[in-house]
Every structure is written in structure tokens, then in C-alpha cells.
PDB file of N, CA and C in Angstrom:
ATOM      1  N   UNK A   1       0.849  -1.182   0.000  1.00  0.00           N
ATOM      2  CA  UNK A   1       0.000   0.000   0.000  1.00  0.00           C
ATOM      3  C   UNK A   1       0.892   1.241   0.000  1.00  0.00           C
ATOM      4  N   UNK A   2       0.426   2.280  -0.528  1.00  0.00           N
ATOM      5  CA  UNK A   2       1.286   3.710  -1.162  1.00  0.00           C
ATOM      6  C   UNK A   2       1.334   4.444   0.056  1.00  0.00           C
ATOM      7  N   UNK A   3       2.236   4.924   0.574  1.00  0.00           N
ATOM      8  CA  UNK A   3       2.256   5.718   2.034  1.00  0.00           C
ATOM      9  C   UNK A   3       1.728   6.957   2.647  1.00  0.00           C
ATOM     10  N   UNK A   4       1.170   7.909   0.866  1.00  0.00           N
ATOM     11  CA  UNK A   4       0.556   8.428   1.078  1.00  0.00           C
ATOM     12  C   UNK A   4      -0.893   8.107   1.828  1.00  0.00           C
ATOM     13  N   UNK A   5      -1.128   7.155   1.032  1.00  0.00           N
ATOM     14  CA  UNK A   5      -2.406   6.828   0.970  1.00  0.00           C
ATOM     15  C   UNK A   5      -2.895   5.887   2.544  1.00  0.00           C
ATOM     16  N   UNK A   6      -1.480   5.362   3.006  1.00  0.00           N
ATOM     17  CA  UNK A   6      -1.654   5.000   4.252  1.00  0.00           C
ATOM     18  C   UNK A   6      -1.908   6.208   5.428  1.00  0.00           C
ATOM     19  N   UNK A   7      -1.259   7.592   5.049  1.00  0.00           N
ATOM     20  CA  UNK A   7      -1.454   8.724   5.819  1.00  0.00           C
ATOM     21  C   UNK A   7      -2.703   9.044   5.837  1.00  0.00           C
ATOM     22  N   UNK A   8      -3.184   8.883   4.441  1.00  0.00           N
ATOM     23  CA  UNK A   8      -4.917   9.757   4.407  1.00  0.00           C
ATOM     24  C   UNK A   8      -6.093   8.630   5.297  1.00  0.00           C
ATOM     25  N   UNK A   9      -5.572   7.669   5.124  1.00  0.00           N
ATOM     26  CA  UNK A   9      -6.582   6.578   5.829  1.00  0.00           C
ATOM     27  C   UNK A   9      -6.665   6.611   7.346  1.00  0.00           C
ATOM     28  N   UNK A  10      -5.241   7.004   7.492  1.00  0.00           N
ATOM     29  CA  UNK A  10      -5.560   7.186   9.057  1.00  0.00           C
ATOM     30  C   UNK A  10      -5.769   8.300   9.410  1.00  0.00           C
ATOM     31  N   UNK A  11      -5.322   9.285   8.846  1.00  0.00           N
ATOM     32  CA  UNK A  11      -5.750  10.730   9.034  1.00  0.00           C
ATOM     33  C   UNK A  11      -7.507  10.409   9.305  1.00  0.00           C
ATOM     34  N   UNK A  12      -7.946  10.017   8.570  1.00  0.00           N
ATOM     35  CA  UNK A  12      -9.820   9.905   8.104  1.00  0.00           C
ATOM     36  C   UNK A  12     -10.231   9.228   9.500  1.00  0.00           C
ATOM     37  N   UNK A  13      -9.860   7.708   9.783  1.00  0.00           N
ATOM     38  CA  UNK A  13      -9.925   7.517  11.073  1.00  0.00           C
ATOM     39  C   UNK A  13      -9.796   7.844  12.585  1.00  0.00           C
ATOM     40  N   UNK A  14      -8.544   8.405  12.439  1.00  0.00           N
ATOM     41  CA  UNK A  14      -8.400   9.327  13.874  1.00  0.00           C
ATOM     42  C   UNK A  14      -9.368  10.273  14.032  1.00  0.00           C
ATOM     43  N   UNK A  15      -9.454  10.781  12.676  1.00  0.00           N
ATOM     44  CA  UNK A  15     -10.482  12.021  13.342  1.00  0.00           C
ATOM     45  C   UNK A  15     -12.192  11.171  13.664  1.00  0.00           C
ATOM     46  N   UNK A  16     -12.508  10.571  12.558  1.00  0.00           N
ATOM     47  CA  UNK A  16     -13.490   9.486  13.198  1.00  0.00           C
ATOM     48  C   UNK A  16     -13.535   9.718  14.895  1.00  0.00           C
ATOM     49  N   UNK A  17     -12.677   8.907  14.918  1.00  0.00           N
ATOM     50  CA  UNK A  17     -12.618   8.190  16.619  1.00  0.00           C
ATOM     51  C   UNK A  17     -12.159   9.234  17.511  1.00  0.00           C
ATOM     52  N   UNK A  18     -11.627  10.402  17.154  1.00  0.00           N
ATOM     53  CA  UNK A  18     -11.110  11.461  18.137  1.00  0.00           C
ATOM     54  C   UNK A  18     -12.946  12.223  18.054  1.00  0.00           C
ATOM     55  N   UNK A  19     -13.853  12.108  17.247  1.00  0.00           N
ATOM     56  CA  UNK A  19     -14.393  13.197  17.339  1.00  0.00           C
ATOM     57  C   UNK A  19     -16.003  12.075  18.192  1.00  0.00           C
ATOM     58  N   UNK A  20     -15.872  11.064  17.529  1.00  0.00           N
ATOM     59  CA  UNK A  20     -17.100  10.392  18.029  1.00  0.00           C
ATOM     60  C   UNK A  20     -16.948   9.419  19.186  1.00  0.00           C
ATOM     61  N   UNK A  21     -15.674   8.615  19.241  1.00  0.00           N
ATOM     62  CA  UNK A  21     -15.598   7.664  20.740  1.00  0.00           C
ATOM     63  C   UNK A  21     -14.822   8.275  21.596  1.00  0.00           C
ATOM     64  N   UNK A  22     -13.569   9.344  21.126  1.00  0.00           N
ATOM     65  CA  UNK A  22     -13.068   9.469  22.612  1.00  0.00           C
ATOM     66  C   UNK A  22     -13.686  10.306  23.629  1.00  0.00           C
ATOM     67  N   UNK A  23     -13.689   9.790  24.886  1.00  0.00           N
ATOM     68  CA  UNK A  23     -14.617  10.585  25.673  1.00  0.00           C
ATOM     69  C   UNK A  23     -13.344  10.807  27.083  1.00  0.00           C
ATOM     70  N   UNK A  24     -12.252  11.170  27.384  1.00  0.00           N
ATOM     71  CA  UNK A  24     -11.508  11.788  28.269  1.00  0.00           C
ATOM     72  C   UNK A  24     -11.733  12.964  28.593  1.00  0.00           C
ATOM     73  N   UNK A  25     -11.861  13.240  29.716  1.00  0.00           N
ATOM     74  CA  UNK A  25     -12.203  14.488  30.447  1.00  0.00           C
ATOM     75  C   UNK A  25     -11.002  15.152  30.541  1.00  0.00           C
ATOM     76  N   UNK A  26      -9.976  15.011  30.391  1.00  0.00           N
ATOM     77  CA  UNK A  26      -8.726  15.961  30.030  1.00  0.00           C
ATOM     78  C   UNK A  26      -8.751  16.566  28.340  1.00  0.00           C
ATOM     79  N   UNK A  27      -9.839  16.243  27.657  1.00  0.00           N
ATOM     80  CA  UNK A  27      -9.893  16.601  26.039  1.00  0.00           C
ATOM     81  C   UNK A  27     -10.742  18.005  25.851  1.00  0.00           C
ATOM     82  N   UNK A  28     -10.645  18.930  25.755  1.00  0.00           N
ATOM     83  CA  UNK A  28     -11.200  19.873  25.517  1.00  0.00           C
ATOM     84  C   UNK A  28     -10.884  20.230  23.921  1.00  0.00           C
ATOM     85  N   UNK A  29     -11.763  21.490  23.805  1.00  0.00           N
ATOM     86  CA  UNK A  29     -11.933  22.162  22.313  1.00  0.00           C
ATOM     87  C   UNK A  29     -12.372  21.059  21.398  1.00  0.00           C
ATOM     88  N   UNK A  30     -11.971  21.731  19.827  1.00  0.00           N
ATOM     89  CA  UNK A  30     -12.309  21.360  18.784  1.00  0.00           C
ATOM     90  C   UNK A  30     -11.259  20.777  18.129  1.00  0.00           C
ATOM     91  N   UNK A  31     -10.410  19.091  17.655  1.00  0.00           N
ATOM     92  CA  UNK A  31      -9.618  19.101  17.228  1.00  0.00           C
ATOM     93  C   UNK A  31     -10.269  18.551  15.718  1.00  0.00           C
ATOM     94  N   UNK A  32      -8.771  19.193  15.201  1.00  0.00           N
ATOM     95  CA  UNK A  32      -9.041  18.335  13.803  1.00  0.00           C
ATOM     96  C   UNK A  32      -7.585  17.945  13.116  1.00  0.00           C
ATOM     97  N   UNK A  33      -7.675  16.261  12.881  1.00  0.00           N
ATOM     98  CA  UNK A  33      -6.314  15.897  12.448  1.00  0.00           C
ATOM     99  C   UNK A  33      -6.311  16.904  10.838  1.00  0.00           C
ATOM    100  N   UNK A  34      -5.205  17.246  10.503  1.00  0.00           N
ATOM    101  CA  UNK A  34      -4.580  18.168   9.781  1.00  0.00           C
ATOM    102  C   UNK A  34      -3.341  16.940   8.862  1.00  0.00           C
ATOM    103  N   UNK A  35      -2.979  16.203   9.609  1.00  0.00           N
ATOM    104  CA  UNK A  35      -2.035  15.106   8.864  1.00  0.00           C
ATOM    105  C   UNK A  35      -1.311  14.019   9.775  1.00  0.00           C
ATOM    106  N   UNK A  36      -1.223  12.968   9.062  1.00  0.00           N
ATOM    107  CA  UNK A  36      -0.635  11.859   9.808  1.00  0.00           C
ATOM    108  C   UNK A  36       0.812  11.710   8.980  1.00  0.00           C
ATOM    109  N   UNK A  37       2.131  11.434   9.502  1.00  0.00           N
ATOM    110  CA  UNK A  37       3.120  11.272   8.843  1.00  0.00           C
ATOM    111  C   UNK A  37       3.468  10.296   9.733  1.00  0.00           C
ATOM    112  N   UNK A  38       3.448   8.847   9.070  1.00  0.00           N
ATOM    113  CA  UNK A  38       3.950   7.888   9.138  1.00  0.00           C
ATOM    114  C   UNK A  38       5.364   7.468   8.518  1.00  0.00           C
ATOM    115  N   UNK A  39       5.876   6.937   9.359  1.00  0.00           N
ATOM    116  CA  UNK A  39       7.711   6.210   9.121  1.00  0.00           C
ATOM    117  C   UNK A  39       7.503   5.329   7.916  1.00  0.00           C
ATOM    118  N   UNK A  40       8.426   5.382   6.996  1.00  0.00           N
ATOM    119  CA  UNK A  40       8.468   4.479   6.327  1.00  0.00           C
ATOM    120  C   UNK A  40       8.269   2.682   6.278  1.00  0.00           C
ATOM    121  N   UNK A  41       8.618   2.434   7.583  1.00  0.00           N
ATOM    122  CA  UNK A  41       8.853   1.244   8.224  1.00  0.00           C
ATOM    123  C   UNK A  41       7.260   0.561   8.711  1.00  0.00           C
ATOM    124  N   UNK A  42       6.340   1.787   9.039  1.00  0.00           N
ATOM    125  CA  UNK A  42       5.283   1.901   9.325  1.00  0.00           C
ATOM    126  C   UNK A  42       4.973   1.809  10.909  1.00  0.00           C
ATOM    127  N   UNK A  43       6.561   2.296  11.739  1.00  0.00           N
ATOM    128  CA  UNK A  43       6.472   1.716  13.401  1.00  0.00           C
ATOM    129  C   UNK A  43       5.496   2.911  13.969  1.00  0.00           C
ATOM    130  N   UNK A  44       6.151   4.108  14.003  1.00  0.00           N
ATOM    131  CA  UNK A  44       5.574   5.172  14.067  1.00  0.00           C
ATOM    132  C   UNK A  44       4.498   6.141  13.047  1.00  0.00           C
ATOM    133  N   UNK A  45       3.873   6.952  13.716  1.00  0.00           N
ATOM    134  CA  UNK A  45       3.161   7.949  13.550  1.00  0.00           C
ATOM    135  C   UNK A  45       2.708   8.826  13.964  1.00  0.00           C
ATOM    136  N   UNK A  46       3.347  10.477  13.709  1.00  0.00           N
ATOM    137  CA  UNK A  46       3.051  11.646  14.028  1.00  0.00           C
ATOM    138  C   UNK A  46       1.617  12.491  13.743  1.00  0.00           C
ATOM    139  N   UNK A  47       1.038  12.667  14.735  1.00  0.00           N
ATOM    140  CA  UNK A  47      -0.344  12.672  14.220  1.00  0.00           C
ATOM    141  C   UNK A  47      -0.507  14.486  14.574  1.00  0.00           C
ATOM    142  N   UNK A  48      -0.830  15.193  13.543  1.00  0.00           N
ATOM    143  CA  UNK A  48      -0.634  16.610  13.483  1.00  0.00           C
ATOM    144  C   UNK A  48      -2.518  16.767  13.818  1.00  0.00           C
ATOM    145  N   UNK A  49      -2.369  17.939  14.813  1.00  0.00           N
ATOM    146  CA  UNK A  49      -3.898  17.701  15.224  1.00  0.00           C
ATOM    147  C   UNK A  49      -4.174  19.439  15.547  1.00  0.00           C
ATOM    148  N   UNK A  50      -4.677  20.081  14.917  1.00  0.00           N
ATOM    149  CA  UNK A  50      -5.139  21.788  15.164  1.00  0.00           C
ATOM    150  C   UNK A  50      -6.101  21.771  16.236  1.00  0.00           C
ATOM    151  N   UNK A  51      -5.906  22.553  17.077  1.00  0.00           N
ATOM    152  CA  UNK A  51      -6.849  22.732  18.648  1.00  0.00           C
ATOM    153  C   UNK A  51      -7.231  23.961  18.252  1.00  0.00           C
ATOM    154  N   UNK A  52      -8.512  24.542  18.556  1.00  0.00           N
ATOM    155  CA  UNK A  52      -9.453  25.346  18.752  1.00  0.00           C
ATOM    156  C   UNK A  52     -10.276  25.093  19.959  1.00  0.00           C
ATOM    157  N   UNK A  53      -9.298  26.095  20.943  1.00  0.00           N
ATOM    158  CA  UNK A  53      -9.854  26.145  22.347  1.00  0.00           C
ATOM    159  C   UNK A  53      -9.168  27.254  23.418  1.00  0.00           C
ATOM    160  N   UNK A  54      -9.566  27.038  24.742  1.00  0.00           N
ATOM    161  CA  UNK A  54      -9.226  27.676  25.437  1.00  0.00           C
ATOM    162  C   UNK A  54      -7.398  27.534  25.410  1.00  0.00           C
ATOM    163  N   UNK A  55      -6.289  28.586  25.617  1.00  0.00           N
ATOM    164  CA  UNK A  55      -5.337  28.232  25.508  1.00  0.00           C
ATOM    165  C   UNK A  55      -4.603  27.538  26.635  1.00  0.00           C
ATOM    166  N   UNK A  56      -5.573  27.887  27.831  1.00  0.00           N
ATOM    167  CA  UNK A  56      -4.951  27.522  29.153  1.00  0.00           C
ATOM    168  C   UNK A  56      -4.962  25.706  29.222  1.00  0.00           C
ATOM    169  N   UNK A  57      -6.339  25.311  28.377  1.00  0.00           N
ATOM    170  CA  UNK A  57      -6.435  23.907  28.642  1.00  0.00           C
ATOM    171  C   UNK A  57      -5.766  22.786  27.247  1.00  0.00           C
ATOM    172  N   UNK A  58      -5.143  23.940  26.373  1.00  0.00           N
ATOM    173  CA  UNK A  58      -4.926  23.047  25.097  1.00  0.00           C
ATOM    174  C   UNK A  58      -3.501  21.992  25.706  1.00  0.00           C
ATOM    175  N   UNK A  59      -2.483  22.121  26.615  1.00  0.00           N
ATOM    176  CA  UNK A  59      -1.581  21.100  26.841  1.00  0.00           C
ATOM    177  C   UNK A  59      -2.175  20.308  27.414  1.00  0.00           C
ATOM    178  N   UNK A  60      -3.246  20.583  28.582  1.00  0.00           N
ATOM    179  CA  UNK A  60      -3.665  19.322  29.050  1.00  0.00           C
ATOM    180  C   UNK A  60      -4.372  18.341  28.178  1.00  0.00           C
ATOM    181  N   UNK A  61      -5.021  18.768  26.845  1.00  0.00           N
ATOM    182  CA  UNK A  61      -5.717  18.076  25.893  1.00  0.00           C
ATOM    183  C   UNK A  61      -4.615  17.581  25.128  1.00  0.00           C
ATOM    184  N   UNK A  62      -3.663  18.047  24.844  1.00  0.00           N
ATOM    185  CA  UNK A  62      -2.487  16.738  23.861  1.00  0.00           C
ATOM    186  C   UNK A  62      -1.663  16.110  25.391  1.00  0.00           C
ATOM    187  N   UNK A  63      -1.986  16.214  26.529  1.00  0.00           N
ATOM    188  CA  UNK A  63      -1.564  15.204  27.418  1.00  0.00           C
ATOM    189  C   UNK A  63      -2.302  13.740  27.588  1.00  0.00           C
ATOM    190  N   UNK A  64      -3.982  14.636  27.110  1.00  0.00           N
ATOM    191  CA  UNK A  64      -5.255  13.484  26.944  1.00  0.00           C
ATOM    192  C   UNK A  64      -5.075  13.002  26.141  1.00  0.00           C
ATOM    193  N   UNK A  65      -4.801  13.417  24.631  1.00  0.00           N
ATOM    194  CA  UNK A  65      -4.351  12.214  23.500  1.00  0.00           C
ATOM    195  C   UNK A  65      -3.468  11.219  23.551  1.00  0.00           C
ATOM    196  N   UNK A  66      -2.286  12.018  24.002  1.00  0.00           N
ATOM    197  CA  UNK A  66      -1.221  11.225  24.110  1.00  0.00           C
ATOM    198  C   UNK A  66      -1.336   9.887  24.948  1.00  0.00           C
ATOM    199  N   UNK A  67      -1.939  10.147  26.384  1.00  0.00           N
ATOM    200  CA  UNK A  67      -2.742   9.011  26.933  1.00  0.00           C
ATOM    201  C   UNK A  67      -3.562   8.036  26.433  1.00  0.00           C
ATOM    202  N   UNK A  68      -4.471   8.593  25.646  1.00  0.00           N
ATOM    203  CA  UNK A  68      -5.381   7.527  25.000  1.00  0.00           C
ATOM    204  C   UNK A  68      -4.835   6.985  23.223  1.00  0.00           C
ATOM    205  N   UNK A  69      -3.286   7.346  23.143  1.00  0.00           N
ATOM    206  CA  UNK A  69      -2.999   6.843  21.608  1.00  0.00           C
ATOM    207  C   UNK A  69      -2.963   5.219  21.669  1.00  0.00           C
ATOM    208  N   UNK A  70      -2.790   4.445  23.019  1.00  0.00           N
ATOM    209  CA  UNK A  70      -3.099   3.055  22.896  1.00  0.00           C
ATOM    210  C   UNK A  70      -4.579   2.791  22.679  1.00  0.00           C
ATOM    211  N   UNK A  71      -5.242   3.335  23.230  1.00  0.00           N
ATOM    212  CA  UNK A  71      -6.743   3.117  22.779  1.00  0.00           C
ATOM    213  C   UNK A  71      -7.221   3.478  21.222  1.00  0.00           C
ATOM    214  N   UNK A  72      -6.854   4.906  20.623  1.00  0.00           N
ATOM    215  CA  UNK A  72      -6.841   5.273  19.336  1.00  0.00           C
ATOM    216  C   UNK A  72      -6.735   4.045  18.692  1.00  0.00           C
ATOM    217  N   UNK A  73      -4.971   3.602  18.745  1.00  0.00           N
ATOM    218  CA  UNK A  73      -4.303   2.548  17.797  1.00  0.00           C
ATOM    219  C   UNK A  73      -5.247   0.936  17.915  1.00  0.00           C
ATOM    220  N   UNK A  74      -5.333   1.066  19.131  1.00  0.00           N
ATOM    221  CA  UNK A  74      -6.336  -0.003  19.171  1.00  0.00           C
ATOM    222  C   UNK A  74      -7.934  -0.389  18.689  1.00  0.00           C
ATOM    223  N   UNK A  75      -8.454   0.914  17.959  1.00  0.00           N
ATOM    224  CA  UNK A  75      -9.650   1.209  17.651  1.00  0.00           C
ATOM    225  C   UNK A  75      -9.240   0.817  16.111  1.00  0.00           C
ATOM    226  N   UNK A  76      -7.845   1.227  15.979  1.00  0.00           N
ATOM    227  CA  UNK A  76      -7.756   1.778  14.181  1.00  0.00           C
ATOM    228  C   UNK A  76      -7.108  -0.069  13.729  1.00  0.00           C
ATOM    229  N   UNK A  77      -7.493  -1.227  14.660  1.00  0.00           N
ATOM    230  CA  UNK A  77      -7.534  -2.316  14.441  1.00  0.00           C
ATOM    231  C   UNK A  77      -8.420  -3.318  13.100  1.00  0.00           C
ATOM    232  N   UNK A  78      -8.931  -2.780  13.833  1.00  0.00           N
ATOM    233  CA  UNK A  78     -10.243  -3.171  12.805  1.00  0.00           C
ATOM    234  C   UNK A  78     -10.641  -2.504  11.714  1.00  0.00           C
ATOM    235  N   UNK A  79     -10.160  -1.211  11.516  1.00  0.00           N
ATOM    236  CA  UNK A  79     -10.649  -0.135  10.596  1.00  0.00           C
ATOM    237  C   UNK A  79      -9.552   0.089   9.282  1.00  0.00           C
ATOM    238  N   UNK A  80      -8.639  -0.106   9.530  1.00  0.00           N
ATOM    239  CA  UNK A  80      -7.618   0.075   8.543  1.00  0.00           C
ATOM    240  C   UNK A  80      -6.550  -1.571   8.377  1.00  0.00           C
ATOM    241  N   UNK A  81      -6.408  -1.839   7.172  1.00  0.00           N
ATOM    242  CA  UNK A  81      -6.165  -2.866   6.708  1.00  0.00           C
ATOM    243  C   UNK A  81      -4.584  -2.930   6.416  1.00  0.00           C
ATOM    244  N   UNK A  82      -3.709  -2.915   7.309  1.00  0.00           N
ATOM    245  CA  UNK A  82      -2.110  -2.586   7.049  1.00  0.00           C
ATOM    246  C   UNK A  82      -1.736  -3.650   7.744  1.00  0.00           C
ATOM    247  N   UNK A  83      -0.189  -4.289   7.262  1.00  0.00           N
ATOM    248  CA  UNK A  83       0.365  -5.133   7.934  1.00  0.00           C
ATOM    249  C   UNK A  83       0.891  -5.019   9.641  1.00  0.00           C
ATOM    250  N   UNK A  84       1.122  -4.092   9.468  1.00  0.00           N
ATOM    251  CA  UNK A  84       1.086  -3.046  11.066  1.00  0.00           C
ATOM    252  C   UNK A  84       0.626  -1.514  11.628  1.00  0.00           C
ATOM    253  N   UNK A  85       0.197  -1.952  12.611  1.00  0.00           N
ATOM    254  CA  UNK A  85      -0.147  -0.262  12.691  1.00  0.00           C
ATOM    255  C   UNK A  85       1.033   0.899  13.553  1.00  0.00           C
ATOM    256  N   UNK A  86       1.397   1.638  13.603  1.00  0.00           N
ATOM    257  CA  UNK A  86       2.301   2.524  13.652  1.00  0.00           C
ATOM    258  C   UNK A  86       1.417   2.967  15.519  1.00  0.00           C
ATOM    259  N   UNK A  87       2.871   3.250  16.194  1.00  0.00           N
ATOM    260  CA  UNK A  87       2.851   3.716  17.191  1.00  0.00           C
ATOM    261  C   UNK A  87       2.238   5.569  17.156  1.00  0.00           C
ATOM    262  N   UNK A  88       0.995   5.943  17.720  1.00  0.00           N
ATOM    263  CA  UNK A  88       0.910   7.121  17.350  1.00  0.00           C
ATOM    264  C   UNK A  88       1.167   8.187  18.323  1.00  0.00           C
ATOM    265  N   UNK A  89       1.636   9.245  17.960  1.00  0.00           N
ATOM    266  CA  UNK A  89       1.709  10.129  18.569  1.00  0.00           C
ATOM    267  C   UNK A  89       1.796  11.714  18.271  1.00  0.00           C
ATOM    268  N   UNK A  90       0.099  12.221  19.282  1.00  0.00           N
ATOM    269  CA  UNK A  90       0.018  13.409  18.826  1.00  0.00           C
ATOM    270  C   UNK A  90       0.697  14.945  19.015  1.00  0.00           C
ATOM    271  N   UNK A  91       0.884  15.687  18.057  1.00  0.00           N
ATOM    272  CA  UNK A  91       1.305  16.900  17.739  1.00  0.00           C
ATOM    273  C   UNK A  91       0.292  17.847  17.570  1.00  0.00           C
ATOM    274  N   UNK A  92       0.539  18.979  17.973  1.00  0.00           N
ATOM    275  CA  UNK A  92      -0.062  20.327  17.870  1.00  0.00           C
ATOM    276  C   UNK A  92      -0.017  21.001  16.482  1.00  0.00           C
ATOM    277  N   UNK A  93      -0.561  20.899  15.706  1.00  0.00           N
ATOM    278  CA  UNK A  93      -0.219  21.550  14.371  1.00  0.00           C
ATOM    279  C   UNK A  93      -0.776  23.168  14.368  1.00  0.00           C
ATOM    280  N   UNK A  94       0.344  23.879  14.341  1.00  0.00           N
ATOM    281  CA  UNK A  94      -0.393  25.467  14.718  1.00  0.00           C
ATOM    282  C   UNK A  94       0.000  26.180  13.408  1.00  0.00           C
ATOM    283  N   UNK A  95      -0.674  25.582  12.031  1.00  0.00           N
ATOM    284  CA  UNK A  95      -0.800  26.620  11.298  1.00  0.00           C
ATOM    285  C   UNK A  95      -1.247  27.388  10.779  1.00  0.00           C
ATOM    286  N   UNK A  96      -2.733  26.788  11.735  1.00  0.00           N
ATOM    287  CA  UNK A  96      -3.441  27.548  11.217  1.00  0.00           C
ATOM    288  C   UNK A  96      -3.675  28.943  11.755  1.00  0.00           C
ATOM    289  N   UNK A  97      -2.899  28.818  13.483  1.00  0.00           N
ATOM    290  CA  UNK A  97      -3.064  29.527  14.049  1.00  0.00           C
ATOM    291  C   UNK A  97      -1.678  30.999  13.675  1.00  0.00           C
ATOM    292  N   UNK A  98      -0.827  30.152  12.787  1.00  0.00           N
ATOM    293  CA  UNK A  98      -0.085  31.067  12.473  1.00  0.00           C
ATOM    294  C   UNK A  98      -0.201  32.026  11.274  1.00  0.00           C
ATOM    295  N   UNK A  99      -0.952  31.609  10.234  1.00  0.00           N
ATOM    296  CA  UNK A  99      -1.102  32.077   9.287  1.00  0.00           C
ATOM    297  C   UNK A  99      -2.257  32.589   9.529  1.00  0.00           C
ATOM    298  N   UNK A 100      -3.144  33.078  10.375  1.00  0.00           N
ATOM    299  CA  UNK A 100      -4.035  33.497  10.933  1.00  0.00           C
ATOM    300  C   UNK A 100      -3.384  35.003  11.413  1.00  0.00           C
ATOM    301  N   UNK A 101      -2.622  34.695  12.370  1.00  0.00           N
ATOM    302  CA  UNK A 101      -1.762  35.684  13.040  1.00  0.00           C
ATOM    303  C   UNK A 101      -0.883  36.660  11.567  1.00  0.00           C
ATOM    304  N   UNK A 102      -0.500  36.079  11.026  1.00  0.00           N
ATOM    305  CA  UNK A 102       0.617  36.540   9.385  1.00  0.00           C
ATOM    306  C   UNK A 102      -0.978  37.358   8.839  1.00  0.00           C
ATOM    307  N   UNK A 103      -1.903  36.769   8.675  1.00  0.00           N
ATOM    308  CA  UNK A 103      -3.269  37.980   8.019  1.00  0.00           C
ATOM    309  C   UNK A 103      -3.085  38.788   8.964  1.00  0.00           C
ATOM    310  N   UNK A 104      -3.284  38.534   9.725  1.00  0.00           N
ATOM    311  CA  UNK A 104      -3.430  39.838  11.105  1.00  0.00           C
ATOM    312  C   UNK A 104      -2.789  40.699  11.046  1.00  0.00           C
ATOM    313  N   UNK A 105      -0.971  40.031  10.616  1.00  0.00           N
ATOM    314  CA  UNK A 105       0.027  41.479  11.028  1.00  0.00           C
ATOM    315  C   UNK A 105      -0.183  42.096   9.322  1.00  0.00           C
ATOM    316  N   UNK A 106      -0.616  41.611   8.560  1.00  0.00           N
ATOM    317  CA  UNK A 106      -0.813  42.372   6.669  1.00  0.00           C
ATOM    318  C   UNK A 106      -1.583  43.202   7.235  1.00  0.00           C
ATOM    319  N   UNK A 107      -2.785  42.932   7.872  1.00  0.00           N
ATOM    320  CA  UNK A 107      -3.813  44.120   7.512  1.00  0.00           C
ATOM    321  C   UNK A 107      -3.304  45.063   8.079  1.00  0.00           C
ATOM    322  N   UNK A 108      -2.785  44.807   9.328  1.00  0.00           N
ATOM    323  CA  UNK A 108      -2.205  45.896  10.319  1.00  0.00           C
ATOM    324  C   UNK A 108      -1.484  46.714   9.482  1.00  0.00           C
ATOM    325  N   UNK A 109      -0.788  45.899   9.177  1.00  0.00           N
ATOM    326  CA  UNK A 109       0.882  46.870   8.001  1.00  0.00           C
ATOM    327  C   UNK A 109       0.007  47.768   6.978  1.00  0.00           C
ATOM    328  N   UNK A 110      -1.283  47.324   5.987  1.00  0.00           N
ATOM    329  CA  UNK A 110      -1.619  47.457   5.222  1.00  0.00           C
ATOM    330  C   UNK A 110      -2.638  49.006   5.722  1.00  0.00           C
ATOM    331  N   UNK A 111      -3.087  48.950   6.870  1.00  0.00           N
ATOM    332  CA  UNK A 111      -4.141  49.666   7.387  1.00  0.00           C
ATOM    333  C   UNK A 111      -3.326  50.897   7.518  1.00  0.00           C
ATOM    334  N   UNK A 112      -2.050  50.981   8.147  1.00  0.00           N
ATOM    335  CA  UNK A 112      -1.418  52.410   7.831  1.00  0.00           C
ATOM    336  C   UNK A 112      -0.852  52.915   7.102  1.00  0.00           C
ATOM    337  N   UNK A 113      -0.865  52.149   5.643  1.00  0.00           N
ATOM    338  CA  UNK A 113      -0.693  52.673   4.659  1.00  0.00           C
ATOM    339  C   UNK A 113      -2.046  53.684   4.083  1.00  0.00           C
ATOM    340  N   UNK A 114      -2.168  54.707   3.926  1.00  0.00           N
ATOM    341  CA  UNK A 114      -3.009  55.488   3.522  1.00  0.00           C
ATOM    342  C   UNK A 114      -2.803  55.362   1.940  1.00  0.00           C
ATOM    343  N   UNK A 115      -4.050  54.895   1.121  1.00  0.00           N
ATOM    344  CA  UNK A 115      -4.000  55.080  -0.324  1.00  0.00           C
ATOM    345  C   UNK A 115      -3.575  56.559  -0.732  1.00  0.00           C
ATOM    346  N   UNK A 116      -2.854  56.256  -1.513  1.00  0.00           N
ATOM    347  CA  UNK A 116      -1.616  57.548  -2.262  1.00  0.00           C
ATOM    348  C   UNK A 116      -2.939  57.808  -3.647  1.00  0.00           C
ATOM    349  N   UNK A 117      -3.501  59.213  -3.593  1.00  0.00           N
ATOM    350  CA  UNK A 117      -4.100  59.490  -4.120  1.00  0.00           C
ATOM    351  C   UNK A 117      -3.009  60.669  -5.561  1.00  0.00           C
ATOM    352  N   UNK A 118      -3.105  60.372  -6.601  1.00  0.00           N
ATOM    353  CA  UNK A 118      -2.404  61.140  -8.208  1.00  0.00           C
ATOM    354  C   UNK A 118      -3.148  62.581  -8.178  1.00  0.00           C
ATOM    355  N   UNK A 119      -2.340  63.745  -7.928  1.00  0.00           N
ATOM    356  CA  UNK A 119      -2.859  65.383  -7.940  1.00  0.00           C
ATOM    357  C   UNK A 119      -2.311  65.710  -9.396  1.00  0.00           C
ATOM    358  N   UNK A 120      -3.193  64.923  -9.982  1.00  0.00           N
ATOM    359  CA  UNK A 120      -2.937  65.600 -11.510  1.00  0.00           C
ATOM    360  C   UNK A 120      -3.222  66.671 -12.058  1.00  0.00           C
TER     361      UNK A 120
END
């Protein structure tokens, strides 16, 4: 199987199971897997996950994933068809939150530019 294609499958699943079975009370906000990058070997997997939440509680929520990635991996048993499944482990993917912030500082820059009006 193509490795991309092993990324998108589990990408599709995690979020499955992150959004409908996990139920940890250390999980707050809104996540959404963003990308899975799996090892060639297929041992590991970095699981890139965007939080939309309070900022005070977002470490304790990738402390909650990280806890429940034996349960995850153990869900993604039955669901995905690979000779092995990859050890997972989640990451904070903040780009969205950065390129969010990069619009922010344009308009800013952009807002004190006063349009240069031609006194022809």
C-alpha cells in the first residue's frame, strides 16, 4: 500500500474516533487531524492535530491524546487494513493559528498605509 495513501486513511480515522468515541475528560476544544506522517517502516506515527480552544487547557488536551494513543491505535484495528499499525503520537499543528496571526500582522501593516491618491 502507497504511504501516502496510508497517511490519508488514518488521518480519516483518527479524526473518526477522536471526534465520536473518545470521551476523556482531560480533552477539551475542537480538534481536527490536519495530517498523519507515518515512518516508512510503518512503526511510528506523528499525528498533526489543530486545537481550537481555550489556551490555558490546550496542553492538558495533547496530554489526553497522548494518553489515549493506545486506545486510538487499538480502535484503528479493525478499521484500517495494514500489515502493522504505527505507534501514534500526537502533535499540535499550529498553522493555522499562524497564518491566521501573518493575516493579522498584513492588515495591520496594510491599514497604515493610507491610499496615495495622483494630484494631476
Amino acid at each position: 500500500m502507497n504511504l501516502d495513501r496510508v497517511n490519508s486513511e488514518l488521518a480519516q480515522q483518527i479524526s473518526k474516533i477522536l471526534l465520536y468515541e473518545l470521551k476523556d475528560p482531560r480533552i477539551h476544544g475542537i480538534l481536527t487531524v490536519m495530517e498523519v506522517r507515518t515512518t516508512a517502516d510503518l512503526k511510528y506515527a506523528k499525528v498533526y492535530v489543530s486545537y481550537m480552544g481555550e489556551e490555558a487547557l490546550a496542553e492538558e488536551t495533547f496530554v489526553g491524546l497522548n494518553h489515549c494513543a493506545g486506545y486510538v491505535r487499538n480502535q484503528l484495528k479493525s478499521r484500517v487494513k495494514i500489515r502493522m499499525l504505527p505507534t501514534l503520537t500526537f502533535i499540535r499543528d499550529t498553522s493555522i493559528a499562524y497564518a491566521s496571526h501573518i493575516s493579522k500582522v498584513i492588515d495591520d501593516a496594510t491599514a497604515h498605509c493610507a491610499p496615495q491618491e495622483d494630484d494631476d
